[in-house]
Protein backbone atom coordinates (compact mmCIF):
# COMPACT_ATOMS: atom_id res chain seq x y z
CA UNK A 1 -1.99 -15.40 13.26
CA UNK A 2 -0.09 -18.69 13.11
CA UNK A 3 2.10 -20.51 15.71
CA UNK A 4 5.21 -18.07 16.68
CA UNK A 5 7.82 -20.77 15.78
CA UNK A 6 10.93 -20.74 18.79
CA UNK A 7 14.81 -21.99 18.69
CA UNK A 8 16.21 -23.40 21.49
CA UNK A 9 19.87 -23.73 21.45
CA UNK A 10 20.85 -26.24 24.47
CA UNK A 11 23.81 -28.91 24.64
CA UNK A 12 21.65 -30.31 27.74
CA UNK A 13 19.40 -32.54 26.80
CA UNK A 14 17.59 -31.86 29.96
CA UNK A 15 17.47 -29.04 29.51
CA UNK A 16 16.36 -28.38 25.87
CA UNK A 17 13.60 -31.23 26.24
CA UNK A 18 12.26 -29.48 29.49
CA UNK A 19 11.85 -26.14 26.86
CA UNK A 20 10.75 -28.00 24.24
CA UNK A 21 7.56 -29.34 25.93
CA UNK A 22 6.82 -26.57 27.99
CA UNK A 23 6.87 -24.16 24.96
CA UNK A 24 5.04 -26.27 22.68
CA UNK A 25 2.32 -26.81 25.43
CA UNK A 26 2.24 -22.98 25.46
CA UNK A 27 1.55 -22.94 21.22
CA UNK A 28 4.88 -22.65 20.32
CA UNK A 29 6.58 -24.51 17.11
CA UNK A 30 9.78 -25.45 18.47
CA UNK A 31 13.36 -26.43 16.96
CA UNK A 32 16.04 -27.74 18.90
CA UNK A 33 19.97 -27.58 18.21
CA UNK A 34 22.92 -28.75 20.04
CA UNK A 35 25.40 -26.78 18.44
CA UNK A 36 26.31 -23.41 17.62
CA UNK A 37 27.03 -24.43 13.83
CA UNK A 38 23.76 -26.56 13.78
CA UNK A 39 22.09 -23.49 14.97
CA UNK A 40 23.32 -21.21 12.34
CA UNK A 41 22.03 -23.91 9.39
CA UNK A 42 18.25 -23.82 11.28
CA UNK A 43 17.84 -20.73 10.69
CA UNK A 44 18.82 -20.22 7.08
CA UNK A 45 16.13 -23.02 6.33
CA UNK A 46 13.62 -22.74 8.83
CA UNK A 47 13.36 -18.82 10.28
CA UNK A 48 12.73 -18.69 13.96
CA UNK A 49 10.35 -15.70 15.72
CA UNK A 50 12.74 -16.14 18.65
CA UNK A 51 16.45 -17.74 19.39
CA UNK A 52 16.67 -18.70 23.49
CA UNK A 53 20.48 -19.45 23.14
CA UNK A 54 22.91 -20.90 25.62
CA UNK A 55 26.39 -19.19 25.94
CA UNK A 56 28.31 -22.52 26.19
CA UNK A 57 27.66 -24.61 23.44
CA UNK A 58 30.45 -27.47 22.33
CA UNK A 59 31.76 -26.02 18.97
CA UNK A 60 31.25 -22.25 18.93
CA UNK A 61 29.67 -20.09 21.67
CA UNK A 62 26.60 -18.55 21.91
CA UNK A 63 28.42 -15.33 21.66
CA UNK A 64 29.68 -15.73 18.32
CA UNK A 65 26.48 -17.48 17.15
CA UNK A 66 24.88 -14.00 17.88
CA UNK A 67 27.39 -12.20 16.26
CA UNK A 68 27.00 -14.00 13.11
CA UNK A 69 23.21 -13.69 13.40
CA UNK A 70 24.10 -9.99 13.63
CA UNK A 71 26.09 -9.73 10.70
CA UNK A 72 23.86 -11.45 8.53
CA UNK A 73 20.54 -9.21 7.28
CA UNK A 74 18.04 -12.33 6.63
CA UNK A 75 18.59 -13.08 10.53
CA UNK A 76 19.73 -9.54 12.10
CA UNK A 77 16.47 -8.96 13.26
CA UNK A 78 15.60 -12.21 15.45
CA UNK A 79 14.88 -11.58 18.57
CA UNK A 80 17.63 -13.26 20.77
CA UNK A 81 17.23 -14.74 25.01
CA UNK A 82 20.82 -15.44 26.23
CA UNK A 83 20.68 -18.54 28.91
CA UNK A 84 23.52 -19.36 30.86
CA UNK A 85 24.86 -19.84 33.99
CA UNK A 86 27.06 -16.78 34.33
CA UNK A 87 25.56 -14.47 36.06
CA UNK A 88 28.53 -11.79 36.17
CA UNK A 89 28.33 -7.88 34.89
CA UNK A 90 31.00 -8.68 31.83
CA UNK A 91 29.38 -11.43 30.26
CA UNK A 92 25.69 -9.77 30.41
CA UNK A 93 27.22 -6.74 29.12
CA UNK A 94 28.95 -8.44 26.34
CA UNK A 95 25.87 -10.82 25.27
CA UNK A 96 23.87 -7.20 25.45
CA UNK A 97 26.36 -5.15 23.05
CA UNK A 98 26.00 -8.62 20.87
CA UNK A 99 22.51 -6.83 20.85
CA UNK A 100 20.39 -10.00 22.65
CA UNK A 101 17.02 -8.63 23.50
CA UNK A 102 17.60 -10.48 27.80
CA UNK A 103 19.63 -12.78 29.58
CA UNK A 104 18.42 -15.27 31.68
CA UNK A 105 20.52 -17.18 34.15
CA UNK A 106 20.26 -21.02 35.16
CA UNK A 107 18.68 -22.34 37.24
CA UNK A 108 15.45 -20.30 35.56
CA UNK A 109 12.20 -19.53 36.29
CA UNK A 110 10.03 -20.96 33.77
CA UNK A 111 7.16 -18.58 33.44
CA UNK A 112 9.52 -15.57 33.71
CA UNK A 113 10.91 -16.98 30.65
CA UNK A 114 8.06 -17.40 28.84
CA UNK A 115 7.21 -13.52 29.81
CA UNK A 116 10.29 -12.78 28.18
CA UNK A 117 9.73 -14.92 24.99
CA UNK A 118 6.09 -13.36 24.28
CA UNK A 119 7.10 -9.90 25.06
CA UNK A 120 10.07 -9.73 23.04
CA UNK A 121 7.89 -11.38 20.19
CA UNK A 122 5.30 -9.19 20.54
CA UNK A 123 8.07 -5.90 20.33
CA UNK A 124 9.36 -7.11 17.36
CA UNK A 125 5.90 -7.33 15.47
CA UNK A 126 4.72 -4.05 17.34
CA UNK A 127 7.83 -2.66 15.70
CA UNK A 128 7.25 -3.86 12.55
CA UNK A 129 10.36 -5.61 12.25
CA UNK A 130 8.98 -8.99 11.51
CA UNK A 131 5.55 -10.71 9.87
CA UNK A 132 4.08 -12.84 12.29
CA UNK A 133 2.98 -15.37 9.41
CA UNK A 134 6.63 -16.34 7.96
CA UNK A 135 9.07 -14.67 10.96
CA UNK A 136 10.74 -12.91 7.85
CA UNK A 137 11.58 -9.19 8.14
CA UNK A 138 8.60 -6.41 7.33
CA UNK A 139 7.84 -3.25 7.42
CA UNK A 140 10.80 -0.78 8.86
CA UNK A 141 13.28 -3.76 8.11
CA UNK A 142 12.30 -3.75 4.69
CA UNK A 143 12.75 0.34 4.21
CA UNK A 144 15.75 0.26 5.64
CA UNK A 145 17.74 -2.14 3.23
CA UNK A 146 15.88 -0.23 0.21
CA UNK A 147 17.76 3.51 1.92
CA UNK A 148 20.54 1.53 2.04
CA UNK A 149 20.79 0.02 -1.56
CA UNK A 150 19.28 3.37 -3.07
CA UNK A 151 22.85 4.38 -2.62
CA UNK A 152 24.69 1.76 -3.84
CA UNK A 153 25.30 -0.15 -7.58
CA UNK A 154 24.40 -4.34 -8.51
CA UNK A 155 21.90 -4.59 -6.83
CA UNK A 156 18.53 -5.88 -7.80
CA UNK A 157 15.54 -5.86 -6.26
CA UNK A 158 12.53 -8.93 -6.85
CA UNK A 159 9.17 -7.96 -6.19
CA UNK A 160 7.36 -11.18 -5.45
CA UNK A 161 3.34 -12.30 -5.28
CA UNK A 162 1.61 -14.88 -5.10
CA UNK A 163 -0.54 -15.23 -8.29
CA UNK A 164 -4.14 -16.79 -7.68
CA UNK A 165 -3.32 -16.63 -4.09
CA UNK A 166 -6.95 -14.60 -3.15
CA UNK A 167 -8.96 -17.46 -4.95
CA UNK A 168 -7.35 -20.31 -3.07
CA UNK A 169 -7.44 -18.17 0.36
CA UNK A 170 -11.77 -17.71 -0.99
CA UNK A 171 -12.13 -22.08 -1.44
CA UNK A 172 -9.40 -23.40 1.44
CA UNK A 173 -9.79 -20.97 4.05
CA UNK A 174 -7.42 -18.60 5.76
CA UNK A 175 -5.92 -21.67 8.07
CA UNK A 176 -4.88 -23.43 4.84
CA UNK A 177 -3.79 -19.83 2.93
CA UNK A 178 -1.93 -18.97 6.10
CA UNK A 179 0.45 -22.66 5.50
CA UNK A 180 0.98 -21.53 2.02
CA UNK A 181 2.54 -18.10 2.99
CA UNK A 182 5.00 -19.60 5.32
CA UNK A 183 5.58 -22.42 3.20
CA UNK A 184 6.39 -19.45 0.42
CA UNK A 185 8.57 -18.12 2.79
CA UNK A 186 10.96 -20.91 3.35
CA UNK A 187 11.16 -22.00 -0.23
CA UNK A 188 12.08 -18.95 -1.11
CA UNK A 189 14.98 -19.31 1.43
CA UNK A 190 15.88 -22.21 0.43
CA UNK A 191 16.77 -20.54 -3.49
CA UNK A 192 18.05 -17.97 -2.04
CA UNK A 193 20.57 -20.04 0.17
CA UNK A 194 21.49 -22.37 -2.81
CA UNK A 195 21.93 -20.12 -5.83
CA UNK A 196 22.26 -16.30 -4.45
CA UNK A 197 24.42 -14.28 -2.90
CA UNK A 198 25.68 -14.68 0.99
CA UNK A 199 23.89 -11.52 2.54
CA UNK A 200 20.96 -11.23 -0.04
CA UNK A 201 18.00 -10.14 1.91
CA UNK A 202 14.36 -11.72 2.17
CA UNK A 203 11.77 -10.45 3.35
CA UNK A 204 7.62 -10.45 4.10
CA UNK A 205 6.67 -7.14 3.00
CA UNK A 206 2.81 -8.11 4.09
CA UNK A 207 -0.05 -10.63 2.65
CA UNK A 208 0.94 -12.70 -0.31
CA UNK A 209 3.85 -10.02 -1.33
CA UNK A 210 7.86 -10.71 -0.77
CA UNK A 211 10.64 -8.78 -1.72
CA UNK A 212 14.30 -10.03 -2.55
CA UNK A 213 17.38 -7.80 -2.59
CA UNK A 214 19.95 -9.49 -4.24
CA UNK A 215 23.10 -8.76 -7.11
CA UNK A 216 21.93 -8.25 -10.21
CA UNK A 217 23.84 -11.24 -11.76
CA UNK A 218 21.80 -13.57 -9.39
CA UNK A 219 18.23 -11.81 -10.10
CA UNK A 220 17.20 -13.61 -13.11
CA UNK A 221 18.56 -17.14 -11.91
CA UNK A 222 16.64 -16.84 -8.51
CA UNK A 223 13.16 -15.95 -10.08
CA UNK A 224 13.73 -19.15 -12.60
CA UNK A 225 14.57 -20.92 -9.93
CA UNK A 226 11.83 -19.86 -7.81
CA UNK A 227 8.91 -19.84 -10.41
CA UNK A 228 9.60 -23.66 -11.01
CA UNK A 229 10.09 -24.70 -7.51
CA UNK A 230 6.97 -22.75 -6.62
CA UNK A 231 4.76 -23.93 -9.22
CA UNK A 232 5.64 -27.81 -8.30
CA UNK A 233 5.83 -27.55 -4.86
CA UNK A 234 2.48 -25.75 -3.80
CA UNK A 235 0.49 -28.00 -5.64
CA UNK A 236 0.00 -30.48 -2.22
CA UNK A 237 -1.88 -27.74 -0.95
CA UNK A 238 -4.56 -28.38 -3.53
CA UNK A 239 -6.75 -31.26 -3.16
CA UNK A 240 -6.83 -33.88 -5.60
CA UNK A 241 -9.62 -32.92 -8.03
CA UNK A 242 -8.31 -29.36 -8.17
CA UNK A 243 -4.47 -30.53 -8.67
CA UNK A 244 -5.93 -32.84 -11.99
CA UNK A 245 -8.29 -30.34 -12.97
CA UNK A 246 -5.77 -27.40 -12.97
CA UNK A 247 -7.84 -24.68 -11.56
CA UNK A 248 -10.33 -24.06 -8.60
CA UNK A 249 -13.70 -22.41 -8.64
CA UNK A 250 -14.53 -19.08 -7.06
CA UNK A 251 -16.19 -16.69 -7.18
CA UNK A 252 -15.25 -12.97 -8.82
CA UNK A 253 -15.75 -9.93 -7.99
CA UNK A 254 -19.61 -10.03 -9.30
CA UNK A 255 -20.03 -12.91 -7.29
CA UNK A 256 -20.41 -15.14 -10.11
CA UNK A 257 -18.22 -18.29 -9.85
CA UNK A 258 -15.50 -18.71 -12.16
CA UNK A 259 -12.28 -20.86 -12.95
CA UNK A 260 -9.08 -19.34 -11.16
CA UNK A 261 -5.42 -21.02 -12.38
CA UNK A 262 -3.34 -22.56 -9.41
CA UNK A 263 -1.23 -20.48 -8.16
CA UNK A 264 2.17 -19.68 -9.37
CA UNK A 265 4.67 -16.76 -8.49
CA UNK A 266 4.80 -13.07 -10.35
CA UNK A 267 8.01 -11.48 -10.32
CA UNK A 268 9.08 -8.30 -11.34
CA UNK A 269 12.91 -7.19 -11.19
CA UNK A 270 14.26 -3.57 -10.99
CA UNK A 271 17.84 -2.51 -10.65
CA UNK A 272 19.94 0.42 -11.31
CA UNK A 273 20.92 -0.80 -14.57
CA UNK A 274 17.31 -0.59 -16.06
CA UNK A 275 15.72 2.41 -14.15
CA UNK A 276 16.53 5.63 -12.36
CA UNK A 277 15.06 6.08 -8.48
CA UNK A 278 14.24 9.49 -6.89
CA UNK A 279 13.45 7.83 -4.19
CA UNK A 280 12.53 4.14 -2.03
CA UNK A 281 9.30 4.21 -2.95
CA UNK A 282 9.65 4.65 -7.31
CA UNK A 283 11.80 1.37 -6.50
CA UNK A 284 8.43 -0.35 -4.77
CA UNK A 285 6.16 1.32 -7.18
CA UNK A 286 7.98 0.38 -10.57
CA UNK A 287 8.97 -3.36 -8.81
CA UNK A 288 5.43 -3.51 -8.79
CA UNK A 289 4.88 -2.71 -12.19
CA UNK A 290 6.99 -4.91 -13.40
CA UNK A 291 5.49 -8.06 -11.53
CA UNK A 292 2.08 -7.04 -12.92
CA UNK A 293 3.33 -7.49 -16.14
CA UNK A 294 4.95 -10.86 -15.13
CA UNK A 295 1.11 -11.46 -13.45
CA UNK A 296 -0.14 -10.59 -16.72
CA UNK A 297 1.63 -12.92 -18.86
CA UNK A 298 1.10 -15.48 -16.25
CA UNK A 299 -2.93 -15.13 -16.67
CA UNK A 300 -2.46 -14.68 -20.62
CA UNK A 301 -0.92 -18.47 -20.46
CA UNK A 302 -3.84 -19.52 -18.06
CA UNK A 303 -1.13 -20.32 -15.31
């Protein structure tokens, strides 16, 4: 399991630097914003395990910086620690309709924090509401967009895998395989944030596999977008020799040792316009299909 990766959101600079060592001593990966807005762009490019937000921030309030994280189903499901100095029944009332998992008030104990951070953490994996690799939603998360969307018209959803992904996890190691599937994670963010819709939704659906939802208009520009990105951008996890040569060596099934193409994305697309669903699962099960034909044409070009 990687590093759970936190948010603090603190206009104290005491403050946030006192968090920011004493959760990174603890294992954490720890970003740090001022600002409510600042907060809000962090986590469409870099998706936190955990927010520890302060109510009064200088722009907007940590209120309404839940709120939006809410409203929004890529970051709905992020576990949220309101800190604050308020300490009356209103305001924790309000910050716990907001749906904030606690609410801690200043001046803080630091261990009881921490407490809080690992156990809400550990809830929302338990839960299976997010991967621990990326932070991205999983499991129930997942099966709940797909019973919502069964229901509705223009959507799309993008089955995604990570071709070749087994051979480099066989040569580099899980550590180094591990890095790739987070890394996979945000850049598929990142496409997502630039050319899709506002509340498309992306998430980890387990191992090397991620699912988009997104309007059918934006389906075919997004996997474009994300094949090329993908194909350019892993290849730093490579070393040298295998980056010139163009494959790695591994072994097969047999155990004899053969070439294996870098890795590149499959994708397969499904909507309402091109199939019929009884169900959430024929829209998994023919997703797949379709990205094992996209696999397929991948290995038929040798990557």
């Amino acid at each position: 399991m990687g590093k759970s990766r936190l948010l603090i959101v603190e206009d104290d600079l005491d403050i946030s630097n006192l968090l920011k060592v004493y959760f990174t001593s603890q294992g954490y990966e720890v970003d740090v914003a001022g600002r409510g807005k600042d907060a809000l762009e962090l986590t469409r490019h870099t998706m936190p395990h955990l927010i520890v937000l302060d109510i009064m921030l200088p722009d907007i309030d940590g209120y309404e910086v839940c709120r939006s994280l809410r409203t929004n189903p890529r970051t709905s499901h992020i576990p949220v620690i309101f800190l604050t100095q308020k300490d009356e029944r209103s305001d924790r009332l309000q910050g716990l309709t907001l749906g904030a998992d606690n609410y801690v008030t200043k001046p803080f104990d630091m261990e009881e924090l921490q407490l809080y951070v690992q156990n809400a953490i550990a809830r929302s994996e338990r839960e299976s509401l997010t991967d621990p690799q990326s932070g991205l939603p999983s499991g129930r998360l997942i099966e709940d967009v797909l019973r919502r969307i069964i229901r509705e018209n223009g959507w799309a959803l993008m089955d995604i895998r990570l071709a070749g992904y087994e051979a480099f996890k066989n040569v580099y190691g899980f550590i180094a395989a591990n890095d790739v599937l987070r890394f996979t994670g945000m850049l598929l963010g990142e496409v997502v944030d630039e050319i899709g819709a506002p509340d498309d939704f992306l998430g980890h659906a387990g191992g090397d596999n991620f699912i988009v939802v997104t309007r059918r208009d934006k389906a075919d520009a997004l996997r474009e977008k994300m094949k090329a990105r993908f194909s350019e951008e892993v290849l730093p996890h490579y070393n040298f020799m295998d980056r010139q040569q163009g494959y790695v060596l591994a072994p097969d099934d047999s155990g004899k040792t053969q070439q294996w193409p870098l890795m590149t994305l499959a994708v397969g697309i499904v909507s309402p316009e091109t199939h019929q669903f009884a169900d959430i699962r024929e829209i998994t099960e023919l997703a797949a299909e379709e990205r094992r034909q996209d696999s397929g044409l991948i290995n038929a070009k040798g990557g």
